[in-house]
Protein backbone atom coordinates (compact mmCIF):
# COMPACT_ATOMS: atom_id res chain seq x y z
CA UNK A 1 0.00 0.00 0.00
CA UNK A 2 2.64 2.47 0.84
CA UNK A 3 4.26 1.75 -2.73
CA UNK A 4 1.01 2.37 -4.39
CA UNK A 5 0.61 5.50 -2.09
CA UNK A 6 3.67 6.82 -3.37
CA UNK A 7 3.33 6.14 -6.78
CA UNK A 8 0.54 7.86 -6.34
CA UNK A 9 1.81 10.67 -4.74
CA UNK A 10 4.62 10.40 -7.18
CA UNK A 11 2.22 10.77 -10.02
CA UNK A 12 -0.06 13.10 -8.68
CA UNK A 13 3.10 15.51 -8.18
CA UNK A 14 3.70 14.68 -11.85
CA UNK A 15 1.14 15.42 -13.36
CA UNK A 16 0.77 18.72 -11.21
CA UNK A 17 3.71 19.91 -11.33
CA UNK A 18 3.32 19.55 -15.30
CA UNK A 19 -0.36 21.01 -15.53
CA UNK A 20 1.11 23.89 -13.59
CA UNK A 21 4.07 23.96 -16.84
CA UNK A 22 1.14 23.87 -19.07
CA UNK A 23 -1.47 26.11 -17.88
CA UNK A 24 1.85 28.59 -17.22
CA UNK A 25 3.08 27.98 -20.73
CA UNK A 26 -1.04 28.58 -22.36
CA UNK A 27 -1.74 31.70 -20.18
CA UNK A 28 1.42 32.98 -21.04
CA UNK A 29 2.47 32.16 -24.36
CA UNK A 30 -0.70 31.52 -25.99
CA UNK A 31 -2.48 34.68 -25.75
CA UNK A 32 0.66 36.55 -26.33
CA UNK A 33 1.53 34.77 -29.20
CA UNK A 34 -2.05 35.45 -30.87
CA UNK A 35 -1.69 38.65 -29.80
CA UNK A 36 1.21 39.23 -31.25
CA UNK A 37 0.46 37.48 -34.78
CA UNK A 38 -2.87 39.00 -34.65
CA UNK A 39 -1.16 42.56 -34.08
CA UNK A 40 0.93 41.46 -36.82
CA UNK A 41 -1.26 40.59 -39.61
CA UNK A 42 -3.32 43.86 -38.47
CA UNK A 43 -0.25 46.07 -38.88
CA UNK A 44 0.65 44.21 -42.24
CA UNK A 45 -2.49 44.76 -43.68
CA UNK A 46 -2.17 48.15 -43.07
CA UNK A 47 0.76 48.68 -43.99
CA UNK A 48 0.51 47.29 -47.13
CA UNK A 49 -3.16 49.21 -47.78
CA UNK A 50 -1.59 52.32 -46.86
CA UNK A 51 1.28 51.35 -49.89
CA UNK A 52 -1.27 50.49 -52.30
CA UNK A 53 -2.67 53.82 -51.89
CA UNK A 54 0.47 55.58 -51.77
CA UNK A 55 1.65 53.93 -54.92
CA UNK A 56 -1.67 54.36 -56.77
CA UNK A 57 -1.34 58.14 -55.59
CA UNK A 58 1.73 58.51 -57.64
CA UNK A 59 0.25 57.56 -60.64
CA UNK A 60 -2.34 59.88 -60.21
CA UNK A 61 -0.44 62.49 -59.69
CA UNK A 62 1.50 62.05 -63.04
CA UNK A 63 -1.59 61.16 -64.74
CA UNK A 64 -1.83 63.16 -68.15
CA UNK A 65 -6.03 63.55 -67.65
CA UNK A 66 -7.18 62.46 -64.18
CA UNK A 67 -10.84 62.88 -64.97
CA UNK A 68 -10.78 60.26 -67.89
CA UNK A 69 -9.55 58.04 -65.06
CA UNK A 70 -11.80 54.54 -64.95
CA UNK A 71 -11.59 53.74 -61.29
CA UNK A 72 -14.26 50.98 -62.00
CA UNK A 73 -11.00 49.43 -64.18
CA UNK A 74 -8.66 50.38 -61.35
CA UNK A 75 -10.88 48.62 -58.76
CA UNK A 76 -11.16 45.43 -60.80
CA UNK A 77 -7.14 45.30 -61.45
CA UNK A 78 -6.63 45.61 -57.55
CA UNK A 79 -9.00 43.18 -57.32
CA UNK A 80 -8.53 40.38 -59.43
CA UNK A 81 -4.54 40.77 -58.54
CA UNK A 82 -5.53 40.08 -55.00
CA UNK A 83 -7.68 37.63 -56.23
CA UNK A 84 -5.62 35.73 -58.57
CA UNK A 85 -3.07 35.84 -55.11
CA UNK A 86 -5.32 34.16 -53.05
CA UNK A 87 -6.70 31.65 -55.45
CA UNK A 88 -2.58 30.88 -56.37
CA UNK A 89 -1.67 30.16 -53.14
CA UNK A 90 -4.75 28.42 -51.58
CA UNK A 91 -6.69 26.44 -53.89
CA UNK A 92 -5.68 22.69 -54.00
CA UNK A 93 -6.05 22.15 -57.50
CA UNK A 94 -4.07 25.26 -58.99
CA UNK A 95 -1.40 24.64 -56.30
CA UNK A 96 -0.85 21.13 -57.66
CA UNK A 97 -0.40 23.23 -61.00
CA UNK A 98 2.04 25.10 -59.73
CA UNK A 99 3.85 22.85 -58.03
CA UNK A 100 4.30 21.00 -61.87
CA UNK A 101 5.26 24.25 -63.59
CA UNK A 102 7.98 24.68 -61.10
CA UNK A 103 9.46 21.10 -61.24
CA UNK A 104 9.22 22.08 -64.98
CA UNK A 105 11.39 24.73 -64.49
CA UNK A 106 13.75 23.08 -61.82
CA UNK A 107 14.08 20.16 -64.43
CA UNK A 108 15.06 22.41 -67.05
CA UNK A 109 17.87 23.42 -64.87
CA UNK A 110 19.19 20.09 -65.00
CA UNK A 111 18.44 19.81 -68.41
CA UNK A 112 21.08 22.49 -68.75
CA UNK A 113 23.46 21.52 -66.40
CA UNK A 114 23.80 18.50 -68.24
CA UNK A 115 24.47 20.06 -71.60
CA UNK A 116 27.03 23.01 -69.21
CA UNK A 117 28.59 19.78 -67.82
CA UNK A 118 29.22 18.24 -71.26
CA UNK A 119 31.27 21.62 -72.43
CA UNK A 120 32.40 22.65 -69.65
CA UNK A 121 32.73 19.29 -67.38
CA UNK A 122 36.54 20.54 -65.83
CA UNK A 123 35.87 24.26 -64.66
CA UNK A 124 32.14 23.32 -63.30
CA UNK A 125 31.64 23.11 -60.00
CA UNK A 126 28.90 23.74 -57.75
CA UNK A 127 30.83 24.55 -54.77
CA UNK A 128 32.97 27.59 -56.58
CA UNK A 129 32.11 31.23 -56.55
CA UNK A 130 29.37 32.89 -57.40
CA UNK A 131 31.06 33.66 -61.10
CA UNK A 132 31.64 29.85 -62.14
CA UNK A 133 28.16 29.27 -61.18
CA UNK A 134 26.63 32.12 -63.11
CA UNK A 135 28.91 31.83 -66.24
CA UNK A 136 28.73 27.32 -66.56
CA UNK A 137 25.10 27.02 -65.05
CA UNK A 138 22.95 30.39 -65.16
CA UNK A 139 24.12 31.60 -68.77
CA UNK A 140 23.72 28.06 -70.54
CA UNK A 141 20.40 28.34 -68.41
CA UNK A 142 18.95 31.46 -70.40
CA UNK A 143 20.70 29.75 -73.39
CA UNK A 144 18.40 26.57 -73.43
CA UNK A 145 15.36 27.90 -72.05
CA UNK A 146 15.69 30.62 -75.10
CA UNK A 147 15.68 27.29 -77.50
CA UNK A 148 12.87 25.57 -75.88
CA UNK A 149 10.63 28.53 -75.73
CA UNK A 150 11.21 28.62 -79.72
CA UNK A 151 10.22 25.30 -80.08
CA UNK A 152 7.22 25.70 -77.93
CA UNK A 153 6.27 28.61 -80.49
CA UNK A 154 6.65 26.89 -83.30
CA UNK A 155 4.62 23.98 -82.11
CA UNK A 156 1.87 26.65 -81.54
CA UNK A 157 1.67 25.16 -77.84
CA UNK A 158 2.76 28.87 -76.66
CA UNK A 159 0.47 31.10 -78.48
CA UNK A 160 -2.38 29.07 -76.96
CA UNK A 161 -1.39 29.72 -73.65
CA UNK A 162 -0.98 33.18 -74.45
CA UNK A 163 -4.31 33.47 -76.22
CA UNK A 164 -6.40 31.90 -72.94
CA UNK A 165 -4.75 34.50 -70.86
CA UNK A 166 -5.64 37.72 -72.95
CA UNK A 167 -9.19 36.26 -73.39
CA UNK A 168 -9.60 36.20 -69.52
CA UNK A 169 -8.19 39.47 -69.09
CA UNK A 170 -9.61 41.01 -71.96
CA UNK A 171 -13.37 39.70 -70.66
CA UNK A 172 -12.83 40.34 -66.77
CA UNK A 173 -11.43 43.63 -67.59
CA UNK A 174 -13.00 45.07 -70.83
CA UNK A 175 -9.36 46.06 -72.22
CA UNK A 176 -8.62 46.11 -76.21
CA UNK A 177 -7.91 42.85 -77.98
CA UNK A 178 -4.12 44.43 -78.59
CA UNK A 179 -3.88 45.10 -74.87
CA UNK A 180 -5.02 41.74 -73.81
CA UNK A 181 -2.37 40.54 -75.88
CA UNK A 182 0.47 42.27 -74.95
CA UNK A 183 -0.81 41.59 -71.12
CA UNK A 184 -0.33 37.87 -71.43
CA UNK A 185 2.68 37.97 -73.67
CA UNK A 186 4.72 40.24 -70.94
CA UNK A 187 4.02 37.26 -68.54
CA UNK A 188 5.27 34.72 -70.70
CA UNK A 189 7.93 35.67 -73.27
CA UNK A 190 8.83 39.55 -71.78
CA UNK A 191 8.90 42.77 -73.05
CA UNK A 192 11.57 42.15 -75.88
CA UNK A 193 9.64 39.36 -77.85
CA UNK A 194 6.18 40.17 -76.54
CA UNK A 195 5.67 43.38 -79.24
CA UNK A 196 6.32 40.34 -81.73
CA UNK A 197 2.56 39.48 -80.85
CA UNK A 198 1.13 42.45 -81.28
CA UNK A 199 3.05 43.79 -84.59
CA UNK A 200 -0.12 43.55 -86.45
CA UNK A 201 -1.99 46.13 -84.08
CA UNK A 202 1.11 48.15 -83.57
CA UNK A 203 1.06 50.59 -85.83
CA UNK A 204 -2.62 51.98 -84.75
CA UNK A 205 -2.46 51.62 -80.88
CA UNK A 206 -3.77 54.06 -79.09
CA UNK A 207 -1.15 56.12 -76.87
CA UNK A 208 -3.23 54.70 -73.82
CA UNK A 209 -2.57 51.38 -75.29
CA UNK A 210 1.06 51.82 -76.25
CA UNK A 211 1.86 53.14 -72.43
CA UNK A 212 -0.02 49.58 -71.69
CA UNK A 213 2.18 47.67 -73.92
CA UNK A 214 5.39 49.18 -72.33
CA UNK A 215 4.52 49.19 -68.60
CA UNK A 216 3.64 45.82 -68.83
CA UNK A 217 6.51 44.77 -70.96
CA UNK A 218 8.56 46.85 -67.50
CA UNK A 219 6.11 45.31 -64.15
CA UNK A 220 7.38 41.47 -65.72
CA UNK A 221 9.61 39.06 -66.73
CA UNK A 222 10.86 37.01 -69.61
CA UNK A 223 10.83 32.87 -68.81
CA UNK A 224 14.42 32.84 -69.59
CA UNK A 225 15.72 35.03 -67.07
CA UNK A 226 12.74 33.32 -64.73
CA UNK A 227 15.21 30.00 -64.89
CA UNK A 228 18.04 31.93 -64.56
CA UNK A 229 16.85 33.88 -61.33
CA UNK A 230 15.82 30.49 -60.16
CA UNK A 231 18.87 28.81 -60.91
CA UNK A 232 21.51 30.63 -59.32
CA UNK A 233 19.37 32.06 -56.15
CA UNK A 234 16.74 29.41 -55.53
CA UNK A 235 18.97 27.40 -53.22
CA UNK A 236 19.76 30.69 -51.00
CA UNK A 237 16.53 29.74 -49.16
CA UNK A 238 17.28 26.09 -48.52
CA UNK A 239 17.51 24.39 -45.30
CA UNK A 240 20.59 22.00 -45.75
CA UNK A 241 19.67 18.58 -43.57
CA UNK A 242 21.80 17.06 -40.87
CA UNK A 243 23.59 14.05 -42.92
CA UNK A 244 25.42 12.43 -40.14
CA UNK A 245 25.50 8.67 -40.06
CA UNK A 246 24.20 9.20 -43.59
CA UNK A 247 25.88 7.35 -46.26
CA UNK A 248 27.90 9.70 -48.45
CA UNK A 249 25.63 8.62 -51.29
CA UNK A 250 22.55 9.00 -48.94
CA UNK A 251 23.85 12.28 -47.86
CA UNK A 252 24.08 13.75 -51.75
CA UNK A 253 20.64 12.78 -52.27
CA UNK A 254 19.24 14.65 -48.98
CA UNK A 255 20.86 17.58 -49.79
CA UNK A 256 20.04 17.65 -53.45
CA UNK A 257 16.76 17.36 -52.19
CA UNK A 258 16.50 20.17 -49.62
CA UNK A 259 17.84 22.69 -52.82
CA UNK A 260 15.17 21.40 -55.10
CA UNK A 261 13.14 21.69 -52.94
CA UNK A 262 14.18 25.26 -52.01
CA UNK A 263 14.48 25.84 -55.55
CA UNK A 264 10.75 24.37 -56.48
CA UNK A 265 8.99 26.99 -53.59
CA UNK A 266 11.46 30.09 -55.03
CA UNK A 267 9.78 29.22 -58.30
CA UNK A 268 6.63 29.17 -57.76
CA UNK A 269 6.44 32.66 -56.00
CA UNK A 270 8.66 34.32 -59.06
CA UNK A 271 5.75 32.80 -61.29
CA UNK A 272 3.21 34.01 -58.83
CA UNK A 273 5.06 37.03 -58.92
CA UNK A 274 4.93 37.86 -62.62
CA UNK A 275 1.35 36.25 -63.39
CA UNK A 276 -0.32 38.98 -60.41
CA UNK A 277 1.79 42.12 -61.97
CA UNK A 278 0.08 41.99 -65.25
CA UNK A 279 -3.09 43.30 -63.87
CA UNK A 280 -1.04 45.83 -61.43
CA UNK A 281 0.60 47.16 -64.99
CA UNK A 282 -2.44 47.47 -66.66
CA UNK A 283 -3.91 49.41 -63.18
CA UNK A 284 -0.89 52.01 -62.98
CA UNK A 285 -1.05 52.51 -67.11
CA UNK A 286 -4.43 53.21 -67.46
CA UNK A 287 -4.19 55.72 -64.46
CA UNK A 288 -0.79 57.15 -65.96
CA UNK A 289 -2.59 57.89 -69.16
CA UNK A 290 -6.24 56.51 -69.61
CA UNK A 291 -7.78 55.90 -72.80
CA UNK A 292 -9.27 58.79 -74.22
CA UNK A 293 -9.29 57.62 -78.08
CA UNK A 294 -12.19 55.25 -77.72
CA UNK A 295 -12.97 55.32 -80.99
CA UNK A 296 -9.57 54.17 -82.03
CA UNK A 297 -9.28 51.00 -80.23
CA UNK A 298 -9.46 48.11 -81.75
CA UNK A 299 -11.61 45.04 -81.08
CA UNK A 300 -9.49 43.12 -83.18
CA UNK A 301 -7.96 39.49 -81.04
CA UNK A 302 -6.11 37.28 -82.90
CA UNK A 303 -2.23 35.49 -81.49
CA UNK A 304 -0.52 35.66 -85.56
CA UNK A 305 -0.11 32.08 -86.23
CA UNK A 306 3.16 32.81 -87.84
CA UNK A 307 6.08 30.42 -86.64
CA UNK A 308 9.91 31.05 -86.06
CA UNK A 309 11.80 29.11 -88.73
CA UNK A 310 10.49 27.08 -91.79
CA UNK A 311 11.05 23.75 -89.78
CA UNK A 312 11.50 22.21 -85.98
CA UNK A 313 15.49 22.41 -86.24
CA UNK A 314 15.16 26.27 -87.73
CA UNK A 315 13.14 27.22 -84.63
CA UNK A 316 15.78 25.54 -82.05
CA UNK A 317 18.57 26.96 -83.66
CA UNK A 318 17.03 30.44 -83.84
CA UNK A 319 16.03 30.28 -80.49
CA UNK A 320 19.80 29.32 -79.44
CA UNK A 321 21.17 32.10 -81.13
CA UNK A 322 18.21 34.27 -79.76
CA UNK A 323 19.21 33.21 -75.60
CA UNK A 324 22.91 33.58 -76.56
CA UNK A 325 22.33 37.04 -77.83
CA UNK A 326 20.39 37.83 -74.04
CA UNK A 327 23.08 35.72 -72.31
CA UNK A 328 25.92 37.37 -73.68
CA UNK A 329 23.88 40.84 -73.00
CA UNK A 330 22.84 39.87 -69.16
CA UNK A 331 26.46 38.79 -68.40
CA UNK A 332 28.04 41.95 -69.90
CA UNK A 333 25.01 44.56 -68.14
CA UNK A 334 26.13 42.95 -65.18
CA UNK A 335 30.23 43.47 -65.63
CA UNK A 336 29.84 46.81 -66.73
CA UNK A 337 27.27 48.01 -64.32
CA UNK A 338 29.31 46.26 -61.66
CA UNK A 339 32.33 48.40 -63.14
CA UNK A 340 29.86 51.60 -63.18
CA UNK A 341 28.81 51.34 -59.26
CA UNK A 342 32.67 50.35 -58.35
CA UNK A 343 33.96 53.66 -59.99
CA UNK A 344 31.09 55.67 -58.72
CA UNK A 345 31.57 54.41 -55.15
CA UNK A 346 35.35 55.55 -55.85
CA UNK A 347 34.07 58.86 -56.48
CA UNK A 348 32.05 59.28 -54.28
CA UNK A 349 33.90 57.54 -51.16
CA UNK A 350 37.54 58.47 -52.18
CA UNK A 351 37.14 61.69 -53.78
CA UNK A 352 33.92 63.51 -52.51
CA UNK A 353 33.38 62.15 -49.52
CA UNK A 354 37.34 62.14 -48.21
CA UNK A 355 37.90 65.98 -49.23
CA UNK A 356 34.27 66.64 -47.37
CA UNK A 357 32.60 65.76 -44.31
CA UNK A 358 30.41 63.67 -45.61
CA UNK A 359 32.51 60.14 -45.34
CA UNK A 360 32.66 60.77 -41.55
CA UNK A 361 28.90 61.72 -41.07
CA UNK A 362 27.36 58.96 -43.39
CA UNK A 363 29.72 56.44 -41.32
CA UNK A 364 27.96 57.97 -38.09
CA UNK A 365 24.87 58.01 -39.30
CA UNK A 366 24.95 54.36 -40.73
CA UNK A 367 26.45 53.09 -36.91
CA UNK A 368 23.55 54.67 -35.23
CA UNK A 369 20.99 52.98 -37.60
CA UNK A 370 23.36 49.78 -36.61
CA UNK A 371 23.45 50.37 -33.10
CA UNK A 372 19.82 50.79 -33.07
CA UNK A 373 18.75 47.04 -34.41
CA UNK A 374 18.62 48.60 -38.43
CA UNK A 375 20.50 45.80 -40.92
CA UNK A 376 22.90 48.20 -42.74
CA UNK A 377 25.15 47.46 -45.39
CA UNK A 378 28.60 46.69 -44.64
CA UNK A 379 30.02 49.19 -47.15
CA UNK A 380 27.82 51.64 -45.73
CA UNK A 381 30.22 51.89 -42.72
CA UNK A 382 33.39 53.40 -45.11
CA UNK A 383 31.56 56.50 -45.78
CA UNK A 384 29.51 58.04 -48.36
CA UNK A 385 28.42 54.86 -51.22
CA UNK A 386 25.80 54.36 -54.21
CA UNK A 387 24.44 51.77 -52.16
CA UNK A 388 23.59 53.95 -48.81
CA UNK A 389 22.36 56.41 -50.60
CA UNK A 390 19.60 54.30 -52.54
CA UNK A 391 18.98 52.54 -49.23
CA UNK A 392 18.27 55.78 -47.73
CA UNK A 393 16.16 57.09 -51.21
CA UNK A 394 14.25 53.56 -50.70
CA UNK A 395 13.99 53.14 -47.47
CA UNK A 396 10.23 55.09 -47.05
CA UNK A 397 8.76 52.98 -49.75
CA UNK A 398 10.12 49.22 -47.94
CA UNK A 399 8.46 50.94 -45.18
CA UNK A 400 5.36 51.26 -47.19
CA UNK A 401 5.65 47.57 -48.53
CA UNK A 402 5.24 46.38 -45.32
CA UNK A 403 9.18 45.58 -44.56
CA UNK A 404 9.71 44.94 -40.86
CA UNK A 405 11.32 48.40 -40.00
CA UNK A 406 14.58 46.77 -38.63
CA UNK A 407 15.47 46.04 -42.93
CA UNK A 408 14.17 48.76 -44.50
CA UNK A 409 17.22 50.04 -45.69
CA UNK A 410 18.63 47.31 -46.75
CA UNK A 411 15.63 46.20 -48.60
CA UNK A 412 15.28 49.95 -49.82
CA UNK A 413 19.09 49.15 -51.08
CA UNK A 414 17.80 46.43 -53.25
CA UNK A 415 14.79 47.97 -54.63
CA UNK A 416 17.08 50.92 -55.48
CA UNK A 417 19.61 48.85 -57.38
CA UNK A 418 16.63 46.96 -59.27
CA UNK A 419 15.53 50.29 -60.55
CA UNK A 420 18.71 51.85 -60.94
CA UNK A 421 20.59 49.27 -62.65
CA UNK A 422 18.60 45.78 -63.08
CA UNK A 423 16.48 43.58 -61.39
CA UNK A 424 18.93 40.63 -61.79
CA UNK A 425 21.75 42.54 -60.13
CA UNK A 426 19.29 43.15 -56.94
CA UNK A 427 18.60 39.54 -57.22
CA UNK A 428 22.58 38.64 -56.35
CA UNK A 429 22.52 41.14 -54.39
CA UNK A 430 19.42 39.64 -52.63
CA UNK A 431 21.04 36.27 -52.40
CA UNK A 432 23.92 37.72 -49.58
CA UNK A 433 21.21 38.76 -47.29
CA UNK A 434 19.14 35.78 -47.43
CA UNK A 435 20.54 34.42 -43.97
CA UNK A 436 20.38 38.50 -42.76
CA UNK A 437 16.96 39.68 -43.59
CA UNK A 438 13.87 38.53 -41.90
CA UNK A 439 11.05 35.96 -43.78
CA UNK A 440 9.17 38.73 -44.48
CA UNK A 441 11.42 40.86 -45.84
CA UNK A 442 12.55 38.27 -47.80
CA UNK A 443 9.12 37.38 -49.36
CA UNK A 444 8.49 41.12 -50.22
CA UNK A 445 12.07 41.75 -51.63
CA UNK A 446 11.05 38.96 -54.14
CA UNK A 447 7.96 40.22 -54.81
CA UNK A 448 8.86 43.71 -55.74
CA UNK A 449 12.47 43.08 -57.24
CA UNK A 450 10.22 40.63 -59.84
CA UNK A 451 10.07 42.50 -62.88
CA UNK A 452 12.05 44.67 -66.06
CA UNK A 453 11.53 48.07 -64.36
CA UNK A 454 14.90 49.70 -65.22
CA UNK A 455 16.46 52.62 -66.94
CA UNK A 456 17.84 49.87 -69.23
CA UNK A 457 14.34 48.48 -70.41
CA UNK A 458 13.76 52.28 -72.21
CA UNK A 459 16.21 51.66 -74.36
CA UNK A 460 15.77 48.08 -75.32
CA UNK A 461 11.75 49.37 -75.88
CA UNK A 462 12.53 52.14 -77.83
CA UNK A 463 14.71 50.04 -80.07
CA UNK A 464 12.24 46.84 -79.90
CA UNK A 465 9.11 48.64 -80.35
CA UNK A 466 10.67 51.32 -82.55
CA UNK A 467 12.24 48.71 -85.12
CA UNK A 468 9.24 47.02 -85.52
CA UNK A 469 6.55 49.60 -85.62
CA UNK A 470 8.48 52.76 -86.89
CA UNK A 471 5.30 55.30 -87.12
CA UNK A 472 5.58 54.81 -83.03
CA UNK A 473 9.14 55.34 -82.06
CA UNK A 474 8.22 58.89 -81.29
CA UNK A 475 5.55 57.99 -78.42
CA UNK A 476 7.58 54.99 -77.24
CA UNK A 477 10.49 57.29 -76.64
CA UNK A 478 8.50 60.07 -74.81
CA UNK A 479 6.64 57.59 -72.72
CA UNK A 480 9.87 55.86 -71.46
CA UNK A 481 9.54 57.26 -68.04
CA UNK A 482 6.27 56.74 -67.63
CA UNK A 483 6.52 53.56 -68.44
CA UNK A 484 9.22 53.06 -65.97
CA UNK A 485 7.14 54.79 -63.29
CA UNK A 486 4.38 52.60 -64.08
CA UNK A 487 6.34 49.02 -64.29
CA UNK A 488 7.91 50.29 -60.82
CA UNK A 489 4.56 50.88 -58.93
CA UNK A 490 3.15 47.78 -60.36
CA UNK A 491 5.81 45.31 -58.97
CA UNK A 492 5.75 47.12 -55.80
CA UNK A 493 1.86 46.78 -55.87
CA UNK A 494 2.35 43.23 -55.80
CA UNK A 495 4.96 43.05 -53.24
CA UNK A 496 2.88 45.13 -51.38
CA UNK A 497 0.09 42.20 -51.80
CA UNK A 498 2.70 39.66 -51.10
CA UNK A 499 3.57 41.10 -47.62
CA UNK A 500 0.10 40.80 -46.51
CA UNK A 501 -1.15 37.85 -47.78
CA UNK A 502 1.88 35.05 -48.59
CA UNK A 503 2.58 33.60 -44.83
CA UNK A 504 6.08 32.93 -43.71
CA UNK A 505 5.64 29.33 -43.81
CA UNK A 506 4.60 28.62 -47.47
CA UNK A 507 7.84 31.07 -47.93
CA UNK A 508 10.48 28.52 -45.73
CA UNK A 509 11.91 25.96 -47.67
């Protein structure tokens, strides 16, 4: 009896003393912990309201005739984009769609690591610097995917998807069959081949629907870069497993797995990314400069059945000299914009700042924001830089996104590089902070670096658009700012969505 007693004793002491643990751990965890993600969604949402506004604001205030301003068309843009979000991320079936669009895409990285590995078999190698893997596995990437999206043309399998697109947007929101076009096309084959669609209408869009053409063309991205972004910065966000007592072989297979993986989820928000912005570019162009020619637009909405090359082989080889042209062209924007910033920051560090104050005060300035919990560029630290001042330019509008506050600047750094110089620049920029930045900085830096919106992108438009359709070189060259205003406010738009509706655990890999 007195073993029984004290057993149960024993576990009457047990399973108070652990109530007590639990009740202690629910009243005070529990409510804070709603609280506090409750507070957080609520502040989010805000947050991310208050950008939309701001950003929409913008527009208006650069619009050329605010009173011709549909805000019935603005209203449904907003809303199917958040729409379209929603649906994306939480219906069953179309994440299962997804999910097989991005192992389409992490496939074809193999697909081209293979053919890098044949060439190139003795200088490749995963575990070097970020150069070998951009020049033997990124390039080739842009290089195939170039080639395949030829072949998918040719087969007509491409123009269909295009054409099902523009008819939904072109029903839902009452645009111009040449508009509809262009909107899908951006998505899928970017704002250097996408005019290719449209050449028929070209020569009598409206201006309204040129401005269209080109913001769109700026708030997305082409699906060869897509690979390439997902390729080289895709395994940033992996969780590597613990592969002790694994097999070496075992241990291969895990981690290839876990940056597939990685690589699979990074995918799928870059698509996400570029399929919402088409609406947000069709919201900030027809604010910008609505359509006031409405007897001018044209019904017309036909994808030209014409095909690139007169045979299979044709096609792939045009489309291989087609992604080595834009490989080439990405790799060299990137060495000599990478020059540019280096001999700036020379200027500006070594020059003005030295023979002024300013090194010393930008260095205090950038240790407060340190010593105060902001994430600051290292470089920031030596004095006056290109990159602290576009973190500092930037900084109000991360804010606006819905950044947490602590990475505003350096999240304002990376939107101000994007715009500056290039989106794929920001991205390897993006892929050093990845460990730095919170989840939610992360998932909105994605979002809103996702797209052509670049001083760049004028100048390939004005000599895409121009060549093609000659009678409209004149607007395409006066609307290049507005266009760039427009792209810019639509892909922050969506990251502005992003922040308050894509969770931090659909983000983790």
């Amino acid at each position: 009896m007195k073993f029984i007693d004290k057993i149960n004793k024993k576990s009457s002491n047990w399973f108070g003393y652990n109530h007590y643990l639990f009740s202690n751990a629910l009243l005070t965890f529990t409510p804070r912990k709603i609280q506090t993600k409750t507070m957080e969604l609520t502040v989010g949402i805000f947050r991310g309201s208050l950008g939309i506004v701001a950003l929409i604001g913008i527009c208006y205030l650069l619009s050329n005739n605010r009173k011709a301003i549909d805000w019935g068309l603005v209203l449904k843009g907003l809303l199917i984009q958040l729409g379209l979000a929603l649906a994306l991320l939480n219906i069953p079936f179309l994440q299962f769609f997804f999910r097989i669009v991005s192992d389409f895409f992490v496939q074809i990285l193999k697909f081209t690591e293979a053919g890098a590995t044949f060439l190139f078999a003795g200088l490749m190698d995963p575990s070097q610097s970020f150069g070998y893997v951009f020049a033997f596995q990124v390039l080739p990437t842009i290089v195939f995917f170039a080639a395949f999206s030829a072949v998918l043309y040719y087969l007509g399998i491409l123009q269909r998807i295009i054409f099902g697109f523009a008819w939904l947007m072109k029903k839902v929101m009452g645009l111009s069959g040449s508009e509809s076009l262009a909107a899908a096309a951006n998505v899928f084959i970017g704002q250097t081949e996408a005019p290719l669609v449209v050449k028929p209408y070209l020569e009598k869009m409206t201006r309204s629907e040129m401005l269209c053409l080109m913001t769109g063309g700026m708030a997305t991205i082409a699906g060869g870069v897509f690979a390439a972004y997902v390729g080289f910065l895709g395994e940033s966000f992996a969780v590597l497993p613990n592969i002790a007592g694994m097999s070496e072989e075992a241990g291969k297979l895990a981690i290839e797995a876990a940056k597939d993986a990685s690589k699979n989820l990074f995918a799928q928000h870059l698509l996400l990314a570029s399929i919402i912005s088409a609406p947000a570019a069709i919201v900030a162009a027809k604010i910008l400069y609505p359509q006031d020619e409405p007897e001018r637009v044209n019904q017309d909405f036909m994808v030209p059945k014409d095909k690139i090359g007169s045979n299979l082989l044709e096609a792939i080889a045009i489309g291989t000299t087609d992604g080595l042209k834009l490989a080439v062209n990405v790799g060299a924007m990137l060495l000599v914009f990478t020059a540019l910033i280096a001999m700036l920051n020379y200027f500006l560090t070594d020059v003005i700042g030295y023979y002024t104050p300013l090194n010393g005060w930008v260095a205090q300035f950038a240790g407060y924001l340190k010593g105060n919990g902001f994430q600051i560029q290292p470089s920031a630290m030596a004095g006056l830089n290109l990159e602290f001042i576009l973190g500092c330019l930037f900084a109000p509008i991360a804010w606006l996104l819905g950044v947490p506050s602590t990475d505003i600047f350096l999240v304002g750094q990376l939107l101000g590089q994007k715009t500056a110089i290039n989106e794929f620049f920001a991205y390897a920029e993006l892929g050093k902070f990845t460990k730095v930045l919170q989840i939610k900085s992360l998932i909105i830096a994605t979002y809103a670096l996702c797209g052509f919106a670049n001083f760049a992108s004028i100048g390939i438009q004005i000599g895409g658009i121009g060549a093609i359709a000659p009678g409209q070189k004149t607007t395409v060259a006066e609307f290049g700012i507005k266009a760039l205003i427009g792209g810019t406010v639509a892909c922050f738009i969506t990251a502005a969505i992003a922040g308050m509706i894509v969770s931090e655990s659909s983000f983790l890999f």
